[in-house]
Protein backbone atom coordinates (compact mmCIF):
# COMPACT_ATOMS: atom_id res chain seq x y z
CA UNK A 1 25.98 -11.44 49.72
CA UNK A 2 23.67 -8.69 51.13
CA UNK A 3 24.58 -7.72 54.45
CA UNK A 4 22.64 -4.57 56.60
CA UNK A 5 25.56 -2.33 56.75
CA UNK A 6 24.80 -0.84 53.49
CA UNK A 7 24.79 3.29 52.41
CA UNK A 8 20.50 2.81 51.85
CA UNK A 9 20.76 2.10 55.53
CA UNK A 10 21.67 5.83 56.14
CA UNK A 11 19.50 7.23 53.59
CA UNK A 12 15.93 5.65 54.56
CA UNK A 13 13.83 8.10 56.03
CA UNK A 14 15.17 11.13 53.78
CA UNK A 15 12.95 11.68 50.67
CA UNK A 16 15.30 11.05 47.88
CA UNK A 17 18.01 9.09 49.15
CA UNK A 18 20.52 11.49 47.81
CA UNK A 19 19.19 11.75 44.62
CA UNK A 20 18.06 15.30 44.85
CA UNK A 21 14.74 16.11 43.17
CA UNK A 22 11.91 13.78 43.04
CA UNK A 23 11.96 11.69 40.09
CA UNK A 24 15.59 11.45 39.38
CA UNK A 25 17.13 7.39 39.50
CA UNK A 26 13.69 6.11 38.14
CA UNK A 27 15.26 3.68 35.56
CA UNK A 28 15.84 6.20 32.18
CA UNK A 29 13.58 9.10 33.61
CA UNK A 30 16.03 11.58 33.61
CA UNK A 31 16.80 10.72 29.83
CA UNK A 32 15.49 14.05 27.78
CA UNK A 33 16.75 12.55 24.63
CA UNK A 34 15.92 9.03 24.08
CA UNK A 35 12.21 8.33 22.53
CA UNK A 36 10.75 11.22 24.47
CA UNK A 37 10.41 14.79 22.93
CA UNK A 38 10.19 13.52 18.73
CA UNK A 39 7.68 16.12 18.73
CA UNK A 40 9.43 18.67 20.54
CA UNK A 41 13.12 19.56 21.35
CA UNK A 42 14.22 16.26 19.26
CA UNK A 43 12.30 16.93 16.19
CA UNK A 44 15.77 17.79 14.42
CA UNK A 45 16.65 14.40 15.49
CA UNK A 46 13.63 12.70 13.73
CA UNK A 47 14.08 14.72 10.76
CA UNK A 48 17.70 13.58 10.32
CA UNK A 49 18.36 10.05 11.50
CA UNK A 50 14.75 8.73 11.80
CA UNK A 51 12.26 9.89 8.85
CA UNK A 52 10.36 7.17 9.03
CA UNK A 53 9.99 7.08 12.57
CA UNK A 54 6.34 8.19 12.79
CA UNK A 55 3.54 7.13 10.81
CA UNK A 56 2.16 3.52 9.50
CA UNK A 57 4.77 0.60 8.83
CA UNK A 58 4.52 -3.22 8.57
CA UNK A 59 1.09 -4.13 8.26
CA UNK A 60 -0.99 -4.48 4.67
CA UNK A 61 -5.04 -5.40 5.48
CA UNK A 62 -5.99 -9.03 3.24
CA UNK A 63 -8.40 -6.83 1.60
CA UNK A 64 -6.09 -4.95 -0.52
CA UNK A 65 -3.88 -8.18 -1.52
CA UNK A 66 -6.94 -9.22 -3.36
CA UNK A 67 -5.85 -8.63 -6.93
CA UNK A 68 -7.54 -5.66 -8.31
CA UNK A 69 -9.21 -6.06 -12.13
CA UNK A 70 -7.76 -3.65 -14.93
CA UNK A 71 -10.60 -2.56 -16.68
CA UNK A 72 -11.58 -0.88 -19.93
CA UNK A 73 -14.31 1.08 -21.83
CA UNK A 74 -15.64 0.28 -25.16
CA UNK A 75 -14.95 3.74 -26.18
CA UNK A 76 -11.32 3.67 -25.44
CA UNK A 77 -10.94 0.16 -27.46
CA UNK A 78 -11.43 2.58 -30.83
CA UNK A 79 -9.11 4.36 -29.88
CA UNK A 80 -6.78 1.37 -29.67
CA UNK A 81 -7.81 0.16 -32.78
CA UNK A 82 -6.72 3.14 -34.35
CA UNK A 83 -3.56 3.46 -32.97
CA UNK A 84 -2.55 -0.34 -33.91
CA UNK A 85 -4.06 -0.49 -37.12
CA UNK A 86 -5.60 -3.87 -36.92
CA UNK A 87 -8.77 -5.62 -36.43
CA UNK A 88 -7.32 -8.41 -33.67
CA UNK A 89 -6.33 -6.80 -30.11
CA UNK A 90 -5.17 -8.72 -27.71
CA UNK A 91 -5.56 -6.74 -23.70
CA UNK A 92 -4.31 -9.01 -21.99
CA UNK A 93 -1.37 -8.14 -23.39
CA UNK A 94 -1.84 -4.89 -22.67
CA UNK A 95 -2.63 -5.62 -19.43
CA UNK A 96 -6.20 -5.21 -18.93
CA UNK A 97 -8.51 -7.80 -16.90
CA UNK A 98 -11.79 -6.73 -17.98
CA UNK A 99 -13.73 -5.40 -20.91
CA UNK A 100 -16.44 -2.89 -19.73
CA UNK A 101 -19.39 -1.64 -22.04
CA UNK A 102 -19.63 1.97 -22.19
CA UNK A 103 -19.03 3.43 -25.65
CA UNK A 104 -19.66 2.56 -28.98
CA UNK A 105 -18.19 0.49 -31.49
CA UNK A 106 -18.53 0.91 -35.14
CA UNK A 107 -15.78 -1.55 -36.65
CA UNK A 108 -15.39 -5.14 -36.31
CA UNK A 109 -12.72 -6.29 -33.71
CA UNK A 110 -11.42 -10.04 -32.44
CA UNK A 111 -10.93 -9.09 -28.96
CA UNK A 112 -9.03 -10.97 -26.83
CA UNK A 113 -9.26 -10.83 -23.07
CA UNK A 114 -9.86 -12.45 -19.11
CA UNK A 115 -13.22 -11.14 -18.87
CA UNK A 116 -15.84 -9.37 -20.29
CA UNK A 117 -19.73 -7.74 -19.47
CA UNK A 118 -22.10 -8.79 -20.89
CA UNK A 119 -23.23 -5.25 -22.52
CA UNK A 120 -19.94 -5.36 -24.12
CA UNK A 121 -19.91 -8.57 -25.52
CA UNK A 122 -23.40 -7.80 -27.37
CA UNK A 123 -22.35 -4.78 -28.70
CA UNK A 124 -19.00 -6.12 -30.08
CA UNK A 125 -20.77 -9.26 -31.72
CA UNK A 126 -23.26 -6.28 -33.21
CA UNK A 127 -20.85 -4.54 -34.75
CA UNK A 128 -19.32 -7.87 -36.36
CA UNK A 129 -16.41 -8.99 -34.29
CA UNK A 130 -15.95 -11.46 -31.47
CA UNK A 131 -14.21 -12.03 -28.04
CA UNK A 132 -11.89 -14.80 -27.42
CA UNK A 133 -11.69 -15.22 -23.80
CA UNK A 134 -8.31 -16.26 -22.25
CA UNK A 135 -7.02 -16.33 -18.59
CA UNK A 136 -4.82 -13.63 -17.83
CA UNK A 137 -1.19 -13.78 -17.63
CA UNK A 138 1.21 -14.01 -14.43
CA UNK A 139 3.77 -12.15 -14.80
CA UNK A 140 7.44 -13.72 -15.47
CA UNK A 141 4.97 -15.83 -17.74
């Protein structure tokens, strides 16, 4: 129960109550250490403890959850060819999205893959081969 006989009683009038300088018993100003000086005198702190405590955290923008397509050249897809020794690739496998049309292709390949340009797909069926397109893969699939 408050009554009026209390020590503040004395103290009103002086500046700071008995608290010495101005500033001192404001809630946590006095407190050189805690979130103040990360910068400065508690960098050591920071560097320690807390090395993620500045910088960006917990937020990803809806534009980069869009899935992004894998694509490839025409000119690597030779390349490819070469390495597995057959006329039948399959990219999705791979793990390529998209068949682009720069390059050049000189044998004829089955291709198999999400999606394709339409540069691509005339030089391929030029050359002799053909696309099969299939939906890509999830994985766990």
């Amino acid at each position: 129960m408050p009554h009026k006989l209390r020590k503040i009683r004395k103290k009103r009038g002086s500046r700071t109550q008995g608290y010495g300088r101005i500033g001192q018993h404001r809630d946590t100003g006095s407190k050189g250490y805690r979130k103040v000086g990360r910068h400065k005198h508690t960098w050591s702190y920071v560097t320690t403890h807390e090395p993620d405590y500045f910088g960006k955290h917990g937020f990803t923008s809806p534009q980069s959850l869009k899935q992004k397509e894998k694509t490839l050249n025409l000119q690597k897809l030779e390349e490819i060819s070469n390495a597995t020794q057959t006329n039948e690739i399959n990219l999705t496998n791979i793990g390529y999205t998209k068949l682009l049309g720069t390059g050049k292709v000189t044998k004829s390949l089955t291709i198999t893959i999400a999606a394709c340009s339409k540069t691509a797909e005339e030089k391929i069926k030029k050359a002799g081969g053909k696309i099969v397109t299939a939906p890509p893969q999830k994985q766990g699939e």
